[in-house]
PDB file of N, CA and C in Angstrom:
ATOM      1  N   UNK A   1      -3.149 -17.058   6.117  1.00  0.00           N
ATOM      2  CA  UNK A   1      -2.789 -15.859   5.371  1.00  0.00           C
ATOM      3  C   UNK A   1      -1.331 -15.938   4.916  1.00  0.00           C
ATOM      4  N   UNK A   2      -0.877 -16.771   3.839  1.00  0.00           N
ATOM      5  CA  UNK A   2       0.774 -16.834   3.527  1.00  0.00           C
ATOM      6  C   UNK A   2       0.177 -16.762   2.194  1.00  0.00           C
ATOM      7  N   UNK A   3      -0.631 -16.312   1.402  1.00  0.00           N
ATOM      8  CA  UNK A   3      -0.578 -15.947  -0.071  1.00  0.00           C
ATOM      9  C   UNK A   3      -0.679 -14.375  -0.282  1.00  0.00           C
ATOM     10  N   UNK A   4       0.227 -14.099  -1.472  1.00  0.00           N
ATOM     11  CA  UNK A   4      -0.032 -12.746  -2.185  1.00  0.00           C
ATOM     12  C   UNK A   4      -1.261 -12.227  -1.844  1.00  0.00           C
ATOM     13  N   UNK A   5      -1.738 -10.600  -1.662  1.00  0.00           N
ATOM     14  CA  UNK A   5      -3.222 -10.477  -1.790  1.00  0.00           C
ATOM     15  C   UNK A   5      -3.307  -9.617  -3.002  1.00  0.00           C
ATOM     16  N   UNK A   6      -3.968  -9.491  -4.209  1.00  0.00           N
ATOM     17  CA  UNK A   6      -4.061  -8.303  -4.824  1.00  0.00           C
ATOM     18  C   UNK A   6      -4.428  -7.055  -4.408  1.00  0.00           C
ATOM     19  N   UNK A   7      -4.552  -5.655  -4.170  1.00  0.00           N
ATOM     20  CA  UNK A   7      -5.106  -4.917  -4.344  1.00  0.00           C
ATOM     21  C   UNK A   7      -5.023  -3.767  -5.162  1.00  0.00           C
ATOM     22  N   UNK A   8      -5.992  -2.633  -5.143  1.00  0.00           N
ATOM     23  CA  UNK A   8      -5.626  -1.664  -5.821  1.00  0.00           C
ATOM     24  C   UNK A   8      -5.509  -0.123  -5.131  1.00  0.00           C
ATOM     25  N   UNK A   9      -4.614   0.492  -5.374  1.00  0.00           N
ATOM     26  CA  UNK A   9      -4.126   1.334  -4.861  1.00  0.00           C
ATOM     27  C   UNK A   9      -4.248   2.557  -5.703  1.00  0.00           C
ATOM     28  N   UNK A  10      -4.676   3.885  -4.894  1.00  0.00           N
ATOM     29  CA  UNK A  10      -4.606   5.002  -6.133  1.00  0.00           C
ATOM     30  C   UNK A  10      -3.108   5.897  -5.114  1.00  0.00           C
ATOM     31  N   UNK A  11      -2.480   6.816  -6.309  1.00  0.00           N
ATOM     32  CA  UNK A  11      -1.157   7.249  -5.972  1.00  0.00           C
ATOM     33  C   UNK A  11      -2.192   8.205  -5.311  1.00  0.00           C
ATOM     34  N   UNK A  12      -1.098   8.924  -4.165  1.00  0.00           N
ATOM     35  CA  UNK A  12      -1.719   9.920  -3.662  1.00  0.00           C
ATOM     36  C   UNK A  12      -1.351  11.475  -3.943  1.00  0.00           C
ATOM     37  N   UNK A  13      -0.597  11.110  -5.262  1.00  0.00           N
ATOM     38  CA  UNK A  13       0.511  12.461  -5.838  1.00  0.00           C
ATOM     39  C   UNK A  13      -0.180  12.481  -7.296  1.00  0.00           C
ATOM     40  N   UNK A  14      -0.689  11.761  -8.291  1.00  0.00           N
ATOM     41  CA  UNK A  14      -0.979  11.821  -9.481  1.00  0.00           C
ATOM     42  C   UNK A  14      -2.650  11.662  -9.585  1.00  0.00           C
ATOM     43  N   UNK A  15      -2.779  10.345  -8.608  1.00  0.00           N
ATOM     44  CA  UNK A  15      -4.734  10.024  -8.635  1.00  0.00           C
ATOM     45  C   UNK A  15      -4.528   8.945  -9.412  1.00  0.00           C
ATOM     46  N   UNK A  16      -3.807   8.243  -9.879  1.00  0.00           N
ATOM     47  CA  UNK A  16      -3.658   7.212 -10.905  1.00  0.00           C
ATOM     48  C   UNK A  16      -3.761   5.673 -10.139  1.00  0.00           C
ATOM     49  N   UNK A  17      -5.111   4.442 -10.553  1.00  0.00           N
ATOM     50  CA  UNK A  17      -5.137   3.827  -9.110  1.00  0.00           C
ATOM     51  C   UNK A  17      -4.247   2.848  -9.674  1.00  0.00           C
ATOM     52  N   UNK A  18      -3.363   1.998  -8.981  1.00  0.00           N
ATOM     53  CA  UNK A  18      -1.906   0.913  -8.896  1.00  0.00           C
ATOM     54  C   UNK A  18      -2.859  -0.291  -8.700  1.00  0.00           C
ATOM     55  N   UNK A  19      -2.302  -1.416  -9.586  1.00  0.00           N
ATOM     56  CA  UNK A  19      -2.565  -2.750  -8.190  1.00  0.00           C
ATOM     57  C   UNK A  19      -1.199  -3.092  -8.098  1.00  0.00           C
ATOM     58  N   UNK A  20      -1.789  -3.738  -6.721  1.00  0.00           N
ATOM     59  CA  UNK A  20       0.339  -3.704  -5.881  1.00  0.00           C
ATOM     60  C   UNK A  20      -0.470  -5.045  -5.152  1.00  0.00           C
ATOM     61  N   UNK A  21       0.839  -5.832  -4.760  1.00  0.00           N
ATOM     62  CA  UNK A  21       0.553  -7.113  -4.427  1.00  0.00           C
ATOM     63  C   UNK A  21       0.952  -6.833  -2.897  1.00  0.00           C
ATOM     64  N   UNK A  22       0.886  -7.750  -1.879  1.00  0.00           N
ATOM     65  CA  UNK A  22       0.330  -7.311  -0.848  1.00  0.00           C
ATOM     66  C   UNK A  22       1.347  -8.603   0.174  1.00  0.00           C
ATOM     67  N   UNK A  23       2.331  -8.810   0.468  1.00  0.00           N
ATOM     68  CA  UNK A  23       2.434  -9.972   1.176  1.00  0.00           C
ATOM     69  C   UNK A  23       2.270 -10.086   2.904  1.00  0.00           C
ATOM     70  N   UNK A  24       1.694 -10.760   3.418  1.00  0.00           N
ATOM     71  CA  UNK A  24       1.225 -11.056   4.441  1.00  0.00           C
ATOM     72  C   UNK A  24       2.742 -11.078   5.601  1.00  0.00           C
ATOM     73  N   UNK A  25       3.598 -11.577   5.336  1.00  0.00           N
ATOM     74  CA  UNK A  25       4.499 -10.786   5.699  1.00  0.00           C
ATOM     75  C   UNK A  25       5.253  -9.579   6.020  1.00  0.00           C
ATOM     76  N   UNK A  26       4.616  -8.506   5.188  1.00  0.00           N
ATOM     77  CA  UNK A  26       4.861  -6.966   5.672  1.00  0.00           C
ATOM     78  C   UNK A  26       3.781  -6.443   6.429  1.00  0.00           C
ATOM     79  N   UNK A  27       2.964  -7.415   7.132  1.00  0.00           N
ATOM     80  CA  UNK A  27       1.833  -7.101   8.306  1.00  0.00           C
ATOM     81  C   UNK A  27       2.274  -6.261   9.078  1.00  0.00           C
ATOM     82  N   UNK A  28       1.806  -4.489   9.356  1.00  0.00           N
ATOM     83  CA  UNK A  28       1.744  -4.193  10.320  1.00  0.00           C
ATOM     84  C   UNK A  28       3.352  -3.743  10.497  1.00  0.00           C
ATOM     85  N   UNK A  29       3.722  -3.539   8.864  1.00  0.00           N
ATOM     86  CA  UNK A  29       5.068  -2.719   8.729  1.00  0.00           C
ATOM     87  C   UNK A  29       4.580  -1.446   7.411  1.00  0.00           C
ATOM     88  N   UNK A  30       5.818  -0.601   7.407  1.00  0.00           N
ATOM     89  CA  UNK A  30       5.281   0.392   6.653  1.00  0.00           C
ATOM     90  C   UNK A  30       6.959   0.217   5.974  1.00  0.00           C
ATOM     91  N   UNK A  31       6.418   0.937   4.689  1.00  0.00           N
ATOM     92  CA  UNK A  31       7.511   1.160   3.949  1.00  0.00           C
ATOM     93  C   UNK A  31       7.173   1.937   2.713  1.00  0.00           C
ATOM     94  N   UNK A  32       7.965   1.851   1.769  1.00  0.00           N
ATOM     95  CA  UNK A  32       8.372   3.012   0.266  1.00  0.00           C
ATOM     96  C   UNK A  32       8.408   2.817  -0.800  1.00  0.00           C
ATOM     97  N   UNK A  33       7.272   2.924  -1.742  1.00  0.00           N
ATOM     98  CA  UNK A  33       7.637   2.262  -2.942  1.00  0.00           C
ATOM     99  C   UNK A  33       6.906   3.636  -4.113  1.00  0.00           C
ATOM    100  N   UNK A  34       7.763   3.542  -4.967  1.00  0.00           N
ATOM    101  CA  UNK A  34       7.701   4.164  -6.172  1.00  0.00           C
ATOM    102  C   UNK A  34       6.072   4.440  -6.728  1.00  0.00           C
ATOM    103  N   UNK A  35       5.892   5.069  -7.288  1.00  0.00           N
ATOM    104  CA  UNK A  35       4.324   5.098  -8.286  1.00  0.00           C
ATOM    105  C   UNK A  35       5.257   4.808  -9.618  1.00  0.00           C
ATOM    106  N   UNK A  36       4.210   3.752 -10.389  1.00  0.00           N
ATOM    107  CA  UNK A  36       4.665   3.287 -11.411  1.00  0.00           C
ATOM    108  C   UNK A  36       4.274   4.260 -12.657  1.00  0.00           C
ATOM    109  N   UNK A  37       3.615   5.192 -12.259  1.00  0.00           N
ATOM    110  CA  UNK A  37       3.257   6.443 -13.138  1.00  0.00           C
ATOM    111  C   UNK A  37       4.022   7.383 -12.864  1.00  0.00           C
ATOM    112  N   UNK A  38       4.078   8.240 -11.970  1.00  0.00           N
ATOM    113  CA  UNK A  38       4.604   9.329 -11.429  1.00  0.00           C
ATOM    114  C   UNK A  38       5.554   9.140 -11.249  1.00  0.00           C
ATOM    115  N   UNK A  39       6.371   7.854 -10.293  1.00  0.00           N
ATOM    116  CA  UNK A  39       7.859   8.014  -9.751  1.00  0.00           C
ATOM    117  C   UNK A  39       7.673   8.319  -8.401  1.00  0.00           C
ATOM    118  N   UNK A  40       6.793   9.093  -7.836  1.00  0.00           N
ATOM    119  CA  UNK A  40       6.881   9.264  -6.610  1.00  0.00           C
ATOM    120  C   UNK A  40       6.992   8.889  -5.226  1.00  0.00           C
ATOM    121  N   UNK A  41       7.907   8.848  -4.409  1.00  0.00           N
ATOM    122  CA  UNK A  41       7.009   7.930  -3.444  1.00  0.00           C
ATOM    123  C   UNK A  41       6.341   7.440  -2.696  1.00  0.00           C
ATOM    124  N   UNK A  42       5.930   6.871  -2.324  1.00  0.00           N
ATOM    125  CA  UNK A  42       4.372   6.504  -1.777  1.00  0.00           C
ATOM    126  C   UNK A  42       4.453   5.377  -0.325  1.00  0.00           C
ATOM    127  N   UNK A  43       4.201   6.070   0.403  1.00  0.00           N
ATOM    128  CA  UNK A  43       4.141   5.468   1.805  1.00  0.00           C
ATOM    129  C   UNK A  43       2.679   4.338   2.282  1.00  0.00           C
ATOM    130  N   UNK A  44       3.634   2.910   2.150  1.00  0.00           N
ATOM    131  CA  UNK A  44       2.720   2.046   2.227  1.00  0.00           C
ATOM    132  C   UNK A  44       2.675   1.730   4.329  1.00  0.00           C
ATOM    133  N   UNK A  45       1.571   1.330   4.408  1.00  0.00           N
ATOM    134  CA  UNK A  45       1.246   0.565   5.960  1.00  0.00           C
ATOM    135  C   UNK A  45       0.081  -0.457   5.673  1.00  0.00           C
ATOM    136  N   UNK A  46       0.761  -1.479   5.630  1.00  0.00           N
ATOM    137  CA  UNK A  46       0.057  -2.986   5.202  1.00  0.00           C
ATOM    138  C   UNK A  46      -0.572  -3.648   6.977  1.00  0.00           C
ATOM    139  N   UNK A  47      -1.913  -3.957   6.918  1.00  0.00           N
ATOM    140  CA  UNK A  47      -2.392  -4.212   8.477  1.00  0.00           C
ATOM    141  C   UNK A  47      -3.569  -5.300   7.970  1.00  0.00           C
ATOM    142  N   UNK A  48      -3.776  -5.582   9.136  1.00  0.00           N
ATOM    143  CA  UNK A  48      -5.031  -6.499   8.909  1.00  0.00           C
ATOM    144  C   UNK A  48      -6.148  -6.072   9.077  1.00  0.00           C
ATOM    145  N   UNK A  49      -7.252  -6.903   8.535  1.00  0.00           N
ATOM    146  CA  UNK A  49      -8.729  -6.104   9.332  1.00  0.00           C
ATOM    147  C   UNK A  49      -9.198  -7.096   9.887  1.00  0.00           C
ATOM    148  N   UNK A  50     -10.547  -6.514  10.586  1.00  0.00           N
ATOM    149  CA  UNK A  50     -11.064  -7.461  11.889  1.00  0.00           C
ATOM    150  C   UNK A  50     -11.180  -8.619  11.396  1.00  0.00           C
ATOM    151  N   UNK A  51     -11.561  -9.121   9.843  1.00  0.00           N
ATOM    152  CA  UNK A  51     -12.207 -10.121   9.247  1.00  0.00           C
ATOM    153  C   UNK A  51     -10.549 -10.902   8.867  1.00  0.00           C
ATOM    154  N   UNK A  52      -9.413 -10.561   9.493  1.00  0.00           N
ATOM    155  CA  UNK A  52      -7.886 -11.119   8.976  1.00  0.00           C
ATOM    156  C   UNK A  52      -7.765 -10.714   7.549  1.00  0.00           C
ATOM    157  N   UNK A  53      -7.983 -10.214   6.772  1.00  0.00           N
ATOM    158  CA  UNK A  53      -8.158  -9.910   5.295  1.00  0.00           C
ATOM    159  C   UNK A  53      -6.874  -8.978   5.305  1.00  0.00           C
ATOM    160  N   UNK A  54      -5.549  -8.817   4.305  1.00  0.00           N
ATOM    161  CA  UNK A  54      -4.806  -7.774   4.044  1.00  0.00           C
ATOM    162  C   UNK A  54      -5.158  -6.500   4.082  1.00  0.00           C
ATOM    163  N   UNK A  55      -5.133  -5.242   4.289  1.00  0.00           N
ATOM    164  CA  UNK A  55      -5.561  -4.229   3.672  1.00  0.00           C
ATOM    165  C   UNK A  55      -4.302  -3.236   3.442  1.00  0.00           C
ATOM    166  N   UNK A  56      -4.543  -1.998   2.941  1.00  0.00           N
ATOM    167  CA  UNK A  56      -3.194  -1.006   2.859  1.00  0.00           C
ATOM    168  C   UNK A  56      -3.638   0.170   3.369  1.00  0.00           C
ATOM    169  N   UNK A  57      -3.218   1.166   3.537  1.00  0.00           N
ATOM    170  CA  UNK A  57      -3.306   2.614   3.360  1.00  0.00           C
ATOM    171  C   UNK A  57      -1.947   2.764   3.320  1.00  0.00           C
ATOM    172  N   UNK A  58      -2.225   3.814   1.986  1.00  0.00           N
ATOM    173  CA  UNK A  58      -1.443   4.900   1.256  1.00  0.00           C
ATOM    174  C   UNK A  58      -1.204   6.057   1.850  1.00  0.00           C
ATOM    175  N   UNK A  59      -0.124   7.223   1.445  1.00  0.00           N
ATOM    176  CA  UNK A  59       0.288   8.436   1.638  1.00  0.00           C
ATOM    177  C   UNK A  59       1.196   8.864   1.306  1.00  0.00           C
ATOM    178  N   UNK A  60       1.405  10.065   1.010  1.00  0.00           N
ATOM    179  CA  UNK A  60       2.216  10.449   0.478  1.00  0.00           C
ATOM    180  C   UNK A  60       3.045  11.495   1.534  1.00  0.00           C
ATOM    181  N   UNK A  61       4.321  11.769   1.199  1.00  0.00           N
ATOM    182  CA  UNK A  61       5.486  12.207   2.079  1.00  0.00           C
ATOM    183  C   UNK A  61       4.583  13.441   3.246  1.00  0.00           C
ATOM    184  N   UNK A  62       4.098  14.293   1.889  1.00  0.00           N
ATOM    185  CA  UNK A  62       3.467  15.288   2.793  1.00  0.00           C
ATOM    186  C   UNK A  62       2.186  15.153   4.032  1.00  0.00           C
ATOM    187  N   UNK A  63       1.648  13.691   4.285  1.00  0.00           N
ATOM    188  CA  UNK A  63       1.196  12.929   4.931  1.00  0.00           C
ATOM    189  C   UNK A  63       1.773  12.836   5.939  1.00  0.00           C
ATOM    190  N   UNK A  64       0.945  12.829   6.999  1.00  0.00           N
ATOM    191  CA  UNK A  64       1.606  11.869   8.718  1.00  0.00           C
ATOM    192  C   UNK A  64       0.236  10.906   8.653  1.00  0.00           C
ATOM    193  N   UNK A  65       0.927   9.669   9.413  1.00  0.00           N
ATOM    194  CA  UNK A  65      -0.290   8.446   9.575  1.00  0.00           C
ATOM    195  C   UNK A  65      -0.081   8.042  11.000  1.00  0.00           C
TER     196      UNK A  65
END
């Protein structure tokens, strides 16, 4: 798992879905990135699944995860 993953992401402030690239390196960290529509920002937590595959979940400020 050391390549980019694509996925697609919908904002959780507009509904508008993102693809955002995914690096296997921010495993199982969370962080902040902009909506490329809205501006808003959007609380990423990048983890693995049982199958090792990237995955994300999204949220937005008014969110707890």
């Amino acid at each position: 798992m050391n390549q980019l993953t694509e996925k697609t992401i919908v904002c959780p402030y507009c509904g508008e879905p993102i693809a955002v690239l995914l690096d296997p390196a921010e495993l199982d960290q969370q962080y902040i990135e902009d909506c490329q529509v809205c501006c808003k920002p959007i609380n990423f937590l990048v983890f693995a699944t049982l199958d090792e595959e990237l995955s994300v979940t999204v949220f937005s400020d008014d969110e707890s995860y």
